[in-house]
N, C-alpha and C. Protein backbone atom coordinates (compact mmCIF):
# COMPACT_ATOMS: atom_id res chain seq x y z
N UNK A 1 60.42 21.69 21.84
CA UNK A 1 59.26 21.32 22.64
C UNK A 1 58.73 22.58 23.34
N UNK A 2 57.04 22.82 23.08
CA UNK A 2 57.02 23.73 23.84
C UNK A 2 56.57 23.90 25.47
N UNK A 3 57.07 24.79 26.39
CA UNK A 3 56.89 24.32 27.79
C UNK A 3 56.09 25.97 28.33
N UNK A 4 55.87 25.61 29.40
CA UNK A 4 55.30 26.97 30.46
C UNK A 4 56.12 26.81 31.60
N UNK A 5 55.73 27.60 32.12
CA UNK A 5 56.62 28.45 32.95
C UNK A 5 55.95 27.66 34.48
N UNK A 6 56.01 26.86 35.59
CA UNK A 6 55.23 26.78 36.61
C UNK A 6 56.03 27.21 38.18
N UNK A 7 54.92 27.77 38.80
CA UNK A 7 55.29 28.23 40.40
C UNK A 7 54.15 27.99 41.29
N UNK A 8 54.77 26.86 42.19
CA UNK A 8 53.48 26.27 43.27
C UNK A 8 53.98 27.46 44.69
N UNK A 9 53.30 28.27 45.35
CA UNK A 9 54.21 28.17 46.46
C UNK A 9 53.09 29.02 47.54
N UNK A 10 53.60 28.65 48.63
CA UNK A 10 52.86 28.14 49.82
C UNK A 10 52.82 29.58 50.72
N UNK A 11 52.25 29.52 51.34
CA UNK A 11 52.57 30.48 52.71
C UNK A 11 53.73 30.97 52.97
N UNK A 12 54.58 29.62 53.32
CA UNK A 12 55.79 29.63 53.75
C UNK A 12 57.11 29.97 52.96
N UNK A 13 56.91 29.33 51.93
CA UNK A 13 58.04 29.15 50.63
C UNK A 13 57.55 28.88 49.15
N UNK A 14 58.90 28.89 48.48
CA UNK A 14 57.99 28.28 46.98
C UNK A 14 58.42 26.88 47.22
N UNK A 15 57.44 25.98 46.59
CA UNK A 15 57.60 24.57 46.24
C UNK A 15 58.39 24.20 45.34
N UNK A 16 57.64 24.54 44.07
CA UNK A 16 58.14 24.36 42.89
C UNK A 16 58.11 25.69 42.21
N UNK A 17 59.70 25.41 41.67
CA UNK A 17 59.51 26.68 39.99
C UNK A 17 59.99 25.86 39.01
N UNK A 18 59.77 25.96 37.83
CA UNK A 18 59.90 25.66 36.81
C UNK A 18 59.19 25.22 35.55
N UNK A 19 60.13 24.50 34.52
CA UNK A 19 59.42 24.03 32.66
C UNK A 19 58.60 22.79 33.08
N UNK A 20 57.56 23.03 32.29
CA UNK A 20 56.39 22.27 32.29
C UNK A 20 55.98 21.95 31.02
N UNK A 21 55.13 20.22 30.57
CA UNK A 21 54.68 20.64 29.68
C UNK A 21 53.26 20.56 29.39
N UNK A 22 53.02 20.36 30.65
CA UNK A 22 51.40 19.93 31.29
C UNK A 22 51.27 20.08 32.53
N UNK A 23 50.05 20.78 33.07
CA UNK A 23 50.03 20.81 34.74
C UNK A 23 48.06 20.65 34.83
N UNK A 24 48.22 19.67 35.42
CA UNK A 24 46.40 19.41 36.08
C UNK A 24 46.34 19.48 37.34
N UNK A 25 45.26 20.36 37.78
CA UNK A 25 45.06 20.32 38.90
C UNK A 25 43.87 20.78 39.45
N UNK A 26 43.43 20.57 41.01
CA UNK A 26 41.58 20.16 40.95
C UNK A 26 41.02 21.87 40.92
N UNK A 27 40.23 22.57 40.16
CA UNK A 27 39.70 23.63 39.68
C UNK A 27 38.30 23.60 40.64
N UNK A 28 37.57 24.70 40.64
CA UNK A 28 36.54 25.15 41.51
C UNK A 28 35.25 24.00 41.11
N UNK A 29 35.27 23.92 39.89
CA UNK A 29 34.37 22.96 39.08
C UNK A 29 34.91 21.88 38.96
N UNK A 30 35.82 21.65 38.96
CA UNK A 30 36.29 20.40 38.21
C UNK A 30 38.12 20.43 37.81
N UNK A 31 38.39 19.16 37.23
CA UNK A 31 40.02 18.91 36.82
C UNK A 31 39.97 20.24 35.71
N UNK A 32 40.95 20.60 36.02
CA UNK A 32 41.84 21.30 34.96
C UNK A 32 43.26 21.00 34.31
N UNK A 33 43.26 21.13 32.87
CA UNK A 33 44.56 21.05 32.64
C UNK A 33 45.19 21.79 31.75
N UNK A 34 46.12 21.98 31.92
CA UNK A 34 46.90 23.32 30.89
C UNK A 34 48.15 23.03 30.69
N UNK A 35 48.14 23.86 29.22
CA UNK A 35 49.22 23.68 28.39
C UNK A 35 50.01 24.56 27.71
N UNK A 36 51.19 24.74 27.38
CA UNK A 36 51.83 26.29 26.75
C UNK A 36 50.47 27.04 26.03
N UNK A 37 50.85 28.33 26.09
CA UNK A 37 49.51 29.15 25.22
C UNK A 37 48.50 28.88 25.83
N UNK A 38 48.06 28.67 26.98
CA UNK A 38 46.80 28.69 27.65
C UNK A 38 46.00 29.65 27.69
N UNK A 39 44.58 29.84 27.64
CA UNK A 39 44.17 30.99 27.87
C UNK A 39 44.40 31.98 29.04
N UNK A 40 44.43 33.15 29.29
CA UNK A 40 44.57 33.50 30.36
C UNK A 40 43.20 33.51 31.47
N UNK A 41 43.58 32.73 32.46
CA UNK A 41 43.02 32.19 33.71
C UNK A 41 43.21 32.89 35.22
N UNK A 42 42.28 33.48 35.58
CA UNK A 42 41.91 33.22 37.39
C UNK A 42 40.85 32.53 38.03
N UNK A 43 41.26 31.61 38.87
CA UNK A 43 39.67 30.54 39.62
C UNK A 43 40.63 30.37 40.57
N UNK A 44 39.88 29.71 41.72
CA UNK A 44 39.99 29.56 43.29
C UNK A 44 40.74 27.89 42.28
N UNK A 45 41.15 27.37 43.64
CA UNK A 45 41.32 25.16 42.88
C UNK A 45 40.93 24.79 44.50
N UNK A 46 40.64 24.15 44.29
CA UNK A 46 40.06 22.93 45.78
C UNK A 46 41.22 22.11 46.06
N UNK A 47 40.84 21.62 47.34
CA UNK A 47 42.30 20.88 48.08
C UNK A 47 42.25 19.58 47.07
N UNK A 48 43.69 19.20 46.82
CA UNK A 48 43.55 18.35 45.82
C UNK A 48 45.15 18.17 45.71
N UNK A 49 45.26 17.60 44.34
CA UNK A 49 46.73 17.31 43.56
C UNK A 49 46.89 18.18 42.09
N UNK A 50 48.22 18.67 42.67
CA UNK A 50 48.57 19.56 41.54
C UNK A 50 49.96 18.40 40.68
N UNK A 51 49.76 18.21 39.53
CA UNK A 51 50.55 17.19 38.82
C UNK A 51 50.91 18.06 37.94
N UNK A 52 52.60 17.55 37.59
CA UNK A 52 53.17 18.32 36.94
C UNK A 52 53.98 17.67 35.76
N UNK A 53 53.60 17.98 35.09
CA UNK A 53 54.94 16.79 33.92
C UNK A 53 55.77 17.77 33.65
N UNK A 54 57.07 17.70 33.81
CA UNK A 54 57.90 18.37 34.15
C UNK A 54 58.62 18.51 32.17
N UNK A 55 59.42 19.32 32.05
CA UNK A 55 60.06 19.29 30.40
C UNK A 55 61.02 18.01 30.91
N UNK A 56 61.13 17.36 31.55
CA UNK A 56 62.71 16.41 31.21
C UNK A 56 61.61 15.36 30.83
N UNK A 57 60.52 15.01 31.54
CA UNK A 57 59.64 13.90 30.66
C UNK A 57 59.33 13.44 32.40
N UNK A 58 59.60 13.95 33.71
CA UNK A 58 59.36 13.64 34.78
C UNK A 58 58.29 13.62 35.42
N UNK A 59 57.71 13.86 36.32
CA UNK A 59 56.55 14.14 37.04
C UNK A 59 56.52 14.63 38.61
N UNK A 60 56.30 15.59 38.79
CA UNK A 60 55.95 16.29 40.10
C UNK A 60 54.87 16.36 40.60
N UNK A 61 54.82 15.82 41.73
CA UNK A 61 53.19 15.52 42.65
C UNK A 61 53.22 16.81 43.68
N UNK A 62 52.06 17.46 44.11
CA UNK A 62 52.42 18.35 44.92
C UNK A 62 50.72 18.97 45.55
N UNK A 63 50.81 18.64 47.29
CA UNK A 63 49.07 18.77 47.50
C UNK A 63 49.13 20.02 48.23
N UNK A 64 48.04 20.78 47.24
CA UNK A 64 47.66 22.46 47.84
C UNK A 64 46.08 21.83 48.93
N UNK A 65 46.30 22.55 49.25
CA UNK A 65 45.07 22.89 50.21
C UNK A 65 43.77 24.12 50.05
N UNK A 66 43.96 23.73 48.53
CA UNK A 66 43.06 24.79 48.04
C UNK A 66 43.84 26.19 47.66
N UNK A 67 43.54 27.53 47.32
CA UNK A 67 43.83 28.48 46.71
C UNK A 67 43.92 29.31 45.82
N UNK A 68 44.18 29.47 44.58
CA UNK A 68 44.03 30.68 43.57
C UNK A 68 45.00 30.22 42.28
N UNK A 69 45.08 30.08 40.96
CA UNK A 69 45.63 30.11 40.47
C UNK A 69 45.57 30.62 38.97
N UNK A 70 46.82 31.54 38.58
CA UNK A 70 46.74 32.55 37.55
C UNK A 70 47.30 31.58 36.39
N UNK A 71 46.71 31.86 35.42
CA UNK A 71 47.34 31.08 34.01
C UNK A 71 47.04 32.31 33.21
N UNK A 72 48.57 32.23 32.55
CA UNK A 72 49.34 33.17 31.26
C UNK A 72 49.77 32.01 30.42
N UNK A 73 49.36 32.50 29.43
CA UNK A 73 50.26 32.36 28.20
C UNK A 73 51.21 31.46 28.05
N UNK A 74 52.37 32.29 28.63
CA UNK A 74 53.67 31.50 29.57
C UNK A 74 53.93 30.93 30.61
N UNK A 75 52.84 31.08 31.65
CA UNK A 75 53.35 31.22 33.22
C UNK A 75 51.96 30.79 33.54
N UNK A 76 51.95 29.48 34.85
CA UNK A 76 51.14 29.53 35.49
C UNK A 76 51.59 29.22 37.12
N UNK A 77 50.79 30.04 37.65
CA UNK A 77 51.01 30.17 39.15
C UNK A 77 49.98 30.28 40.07
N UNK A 78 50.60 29.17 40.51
CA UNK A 78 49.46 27.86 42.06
C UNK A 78 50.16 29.17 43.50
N UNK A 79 49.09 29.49 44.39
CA UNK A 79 49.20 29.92 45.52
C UNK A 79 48.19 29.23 46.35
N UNK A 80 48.92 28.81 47.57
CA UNK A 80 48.26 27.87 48.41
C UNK A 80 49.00 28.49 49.68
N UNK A 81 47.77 28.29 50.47
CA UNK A 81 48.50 28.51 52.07
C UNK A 81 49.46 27.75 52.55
N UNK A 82 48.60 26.52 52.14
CA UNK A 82 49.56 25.32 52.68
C UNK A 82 49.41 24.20 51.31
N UNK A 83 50.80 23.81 50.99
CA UNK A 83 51.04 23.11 49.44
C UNK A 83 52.73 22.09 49.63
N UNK A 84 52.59 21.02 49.98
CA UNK A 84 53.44 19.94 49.90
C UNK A 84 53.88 19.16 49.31
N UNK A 85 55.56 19.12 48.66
CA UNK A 85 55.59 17.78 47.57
C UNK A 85 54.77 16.44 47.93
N UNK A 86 54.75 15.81 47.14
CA UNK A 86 54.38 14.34 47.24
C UNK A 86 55.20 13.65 48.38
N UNK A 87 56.44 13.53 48.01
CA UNK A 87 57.34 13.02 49.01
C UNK A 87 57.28 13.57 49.98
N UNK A 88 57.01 14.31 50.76
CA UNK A 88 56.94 15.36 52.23
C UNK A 88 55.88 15.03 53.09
N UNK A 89 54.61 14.47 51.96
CA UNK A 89 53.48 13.84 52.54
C UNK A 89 53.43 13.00 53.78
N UNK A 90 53.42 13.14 55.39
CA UNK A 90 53.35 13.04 56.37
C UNK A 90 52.22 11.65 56.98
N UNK A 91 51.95 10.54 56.25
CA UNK A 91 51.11 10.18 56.85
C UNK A 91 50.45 9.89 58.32
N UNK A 92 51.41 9.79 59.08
CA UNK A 92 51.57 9.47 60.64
C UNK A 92 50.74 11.26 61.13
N UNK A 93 51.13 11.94 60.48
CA UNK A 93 51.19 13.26 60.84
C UNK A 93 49.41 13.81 60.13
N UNK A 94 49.02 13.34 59.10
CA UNK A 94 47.68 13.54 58.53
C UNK A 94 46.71 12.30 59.38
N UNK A 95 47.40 11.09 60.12
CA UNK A 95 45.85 10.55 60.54
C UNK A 95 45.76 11.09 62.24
N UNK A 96 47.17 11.69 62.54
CA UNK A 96 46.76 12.85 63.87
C UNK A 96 46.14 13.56 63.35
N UNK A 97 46.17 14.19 62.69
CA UNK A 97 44.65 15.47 62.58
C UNK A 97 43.65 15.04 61.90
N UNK A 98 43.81 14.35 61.22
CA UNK A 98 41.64 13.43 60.99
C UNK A 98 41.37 13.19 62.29
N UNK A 99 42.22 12.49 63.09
CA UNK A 99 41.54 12.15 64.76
C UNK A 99 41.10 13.46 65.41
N UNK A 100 42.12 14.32 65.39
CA UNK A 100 41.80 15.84 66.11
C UNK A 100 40.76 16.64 65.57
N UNK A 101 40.42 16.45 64.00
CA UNK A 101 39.12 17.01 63.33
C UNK A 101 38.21 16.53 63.68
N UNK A 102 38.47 14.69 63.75
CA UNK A 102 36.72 14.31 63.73
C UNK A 102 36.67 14.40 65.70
N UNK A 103 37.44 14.61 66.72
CA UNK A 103 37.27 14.92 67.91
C UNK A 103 36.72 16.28 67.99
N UNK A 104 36.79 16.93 66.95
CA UNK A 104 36.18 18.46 67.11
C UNK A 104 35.38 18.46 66.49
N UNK A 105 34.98 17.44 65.07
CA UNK A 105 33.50 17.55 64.73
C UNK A 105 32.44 17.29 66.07
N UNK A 106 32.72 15.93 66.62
CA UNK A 106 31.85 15.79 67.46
C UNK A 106 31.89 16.51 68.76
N UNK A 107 32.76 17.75 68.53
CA UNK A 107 32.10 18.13 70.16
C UNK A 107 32.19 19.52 69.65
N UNK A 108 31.76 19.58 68.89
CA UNK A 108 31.32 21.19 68.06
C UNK A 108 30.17 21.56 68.63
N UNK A 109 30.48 23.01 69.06
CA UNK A 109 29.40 23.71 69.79
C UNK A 109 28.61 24.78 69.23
N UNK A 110 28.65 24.82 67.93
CA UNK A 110 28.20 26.22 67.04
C UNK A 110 28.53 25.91 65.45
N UNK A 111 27.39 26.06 64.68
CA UNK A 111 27.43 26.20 63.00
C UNK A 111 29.25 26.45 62.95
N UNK A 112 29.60 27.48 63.15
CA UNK A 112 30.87 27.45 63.03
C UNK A 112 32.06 26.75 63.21
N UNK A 113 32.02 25.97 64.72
CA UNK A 113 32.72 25.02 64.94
C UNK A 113 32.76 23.60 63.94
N UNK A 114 31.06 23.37 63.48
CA UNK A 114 31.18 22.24 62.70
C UNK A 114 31.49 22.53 61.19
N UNK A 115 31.47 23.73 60.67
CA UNK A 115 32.17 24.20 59.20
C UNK A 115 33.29 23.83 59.11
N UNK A 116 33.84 24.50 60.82
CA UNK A 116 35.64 24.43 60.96
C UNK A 116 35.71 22.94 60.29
N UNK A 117 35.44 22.00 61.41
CA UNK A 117 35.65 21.11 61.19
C UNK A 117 35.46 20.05 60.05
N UNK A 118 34.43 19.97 59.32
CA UNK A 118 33.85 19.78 58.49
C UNK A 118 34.92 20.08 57.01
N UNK A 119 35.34 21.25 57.23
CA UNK A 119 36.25 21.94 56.47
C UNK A 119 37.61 21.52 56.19
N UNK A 120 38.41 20.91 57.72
CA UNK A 120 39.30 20.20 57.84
C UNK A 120 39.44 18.88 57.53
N UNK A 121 38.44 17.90 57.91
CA UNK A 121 38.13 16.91 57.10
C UNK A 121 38.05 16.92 55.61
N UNK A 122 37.70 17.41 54.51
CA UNK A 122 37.96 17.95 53.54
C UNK A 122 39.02 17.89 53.50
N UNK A 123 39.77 18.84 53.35
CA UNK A 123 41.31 18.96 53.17
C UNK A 123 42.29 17.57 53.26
N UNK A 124 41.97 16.99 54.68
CA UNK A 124 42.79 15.79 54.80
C UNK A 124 42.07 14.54 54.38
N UNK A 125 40.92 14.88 53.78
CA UNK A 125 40.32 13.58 52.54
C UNK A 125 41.50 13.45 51.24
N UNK A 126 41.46 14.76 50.62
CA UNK A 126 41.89 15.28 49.45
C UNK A 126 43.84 14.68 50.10
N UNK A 127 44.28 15.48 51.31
CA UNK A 127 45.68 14.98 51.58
C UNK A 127 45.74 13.63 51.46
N UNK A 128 44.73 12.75 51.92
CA UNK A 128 44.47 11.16 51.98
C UNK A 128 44.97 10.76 50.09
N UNK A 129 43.96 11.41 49.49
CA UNK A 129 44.29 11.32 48.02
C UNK A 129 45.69 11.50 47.42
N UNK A 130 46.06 12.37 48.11
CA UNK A 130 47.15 13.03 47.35
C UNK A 130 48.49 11.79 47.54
N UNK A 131 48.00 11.24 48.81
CA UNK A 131 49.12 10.43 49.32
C UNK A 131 49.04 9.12 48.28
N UNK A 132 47.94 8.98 48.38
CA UNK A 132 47.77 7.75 47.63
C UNK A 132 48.39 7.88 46.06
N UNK A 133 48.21 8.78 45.88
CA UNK A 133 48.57 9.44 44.19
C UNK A 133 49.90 9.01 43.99
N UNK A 134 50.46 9.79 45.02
CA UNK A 134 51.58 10.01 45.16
C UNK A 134 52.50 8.66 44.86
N UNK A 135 51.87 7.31 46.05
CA UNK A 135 52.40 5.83 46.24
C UNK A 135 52.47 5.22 45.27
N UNK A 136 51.09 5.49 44.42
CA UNK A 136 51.29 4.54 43.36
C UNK A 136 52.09 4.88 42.19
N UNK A 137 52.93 6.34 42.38
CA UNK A 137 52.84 6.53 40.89
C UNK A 137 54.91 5.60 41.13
N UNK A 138 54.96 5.80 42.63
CA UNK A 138 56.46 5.39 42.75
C UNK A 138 57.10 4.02 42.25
């Protein structure tokens, strides 16, 4: 069977390493998905779900927050500031900060403040998704 090589990893740590035999995940334009022998790839990916079918026949859920990712041949590699398994997914902890975003959308005092915010919402739409992804696939 043939597999690629995958590495999600975050600011902090790596997430995931390992055999893959499929990985989709949300691209500047649109879904992407890749497979051994891929072309070689650089694009930004949007906050989203990075899915992984793993070589045992498994599946790995895992939400970036946007970032960069290189595809080789052999090897593709997700960099995200911030990038969480499925299972780690915090809900109690994501609808505190939609409250704290949309409290700072509305009392945004400058183009900038409402990007910020605006920006953050985003992200924890896509985390909203990811969670959901995540529930049903259990």
């Amino acid at each position: 069977m043939n597999t690629i090589h995958v590495d999600v990893v975050s600011a902090e740590e790596s997430i995931y390493s390992g055999e893959a035999t499929f990985v989709a995940l949300p691209g500047e334009v649109g879904e992407l998905g890749i497979k051994p022998r891929h072309t070689p790839l650089i694009t930004r990916i949007r906050p989203g779900t990075v899915r992984i079918e793993t070589a045992d026949g498994g599946e790995e859920f895992i939400f970036v927050a946007g970032g960069m990712l290189e595809v080789q041949p052999n090897c593709v590699t997700v960099l995200s500031d911030t990038a969480v398994r499925g299972k780690d997914l915090d809900e109690e902890k994501a609808n505190a900060a939609k409250i704290a975003a949309e409290e700072a959308l509305k009392n945004a005092k400058s183009d900038i403040d409402l990007a910020k915010a605006q920006s953050e919402l985003a992200v924890l739409a896509a985390q909203f998704a990811a969670l959901r992804r995540f529930r049903d696939k259990k």
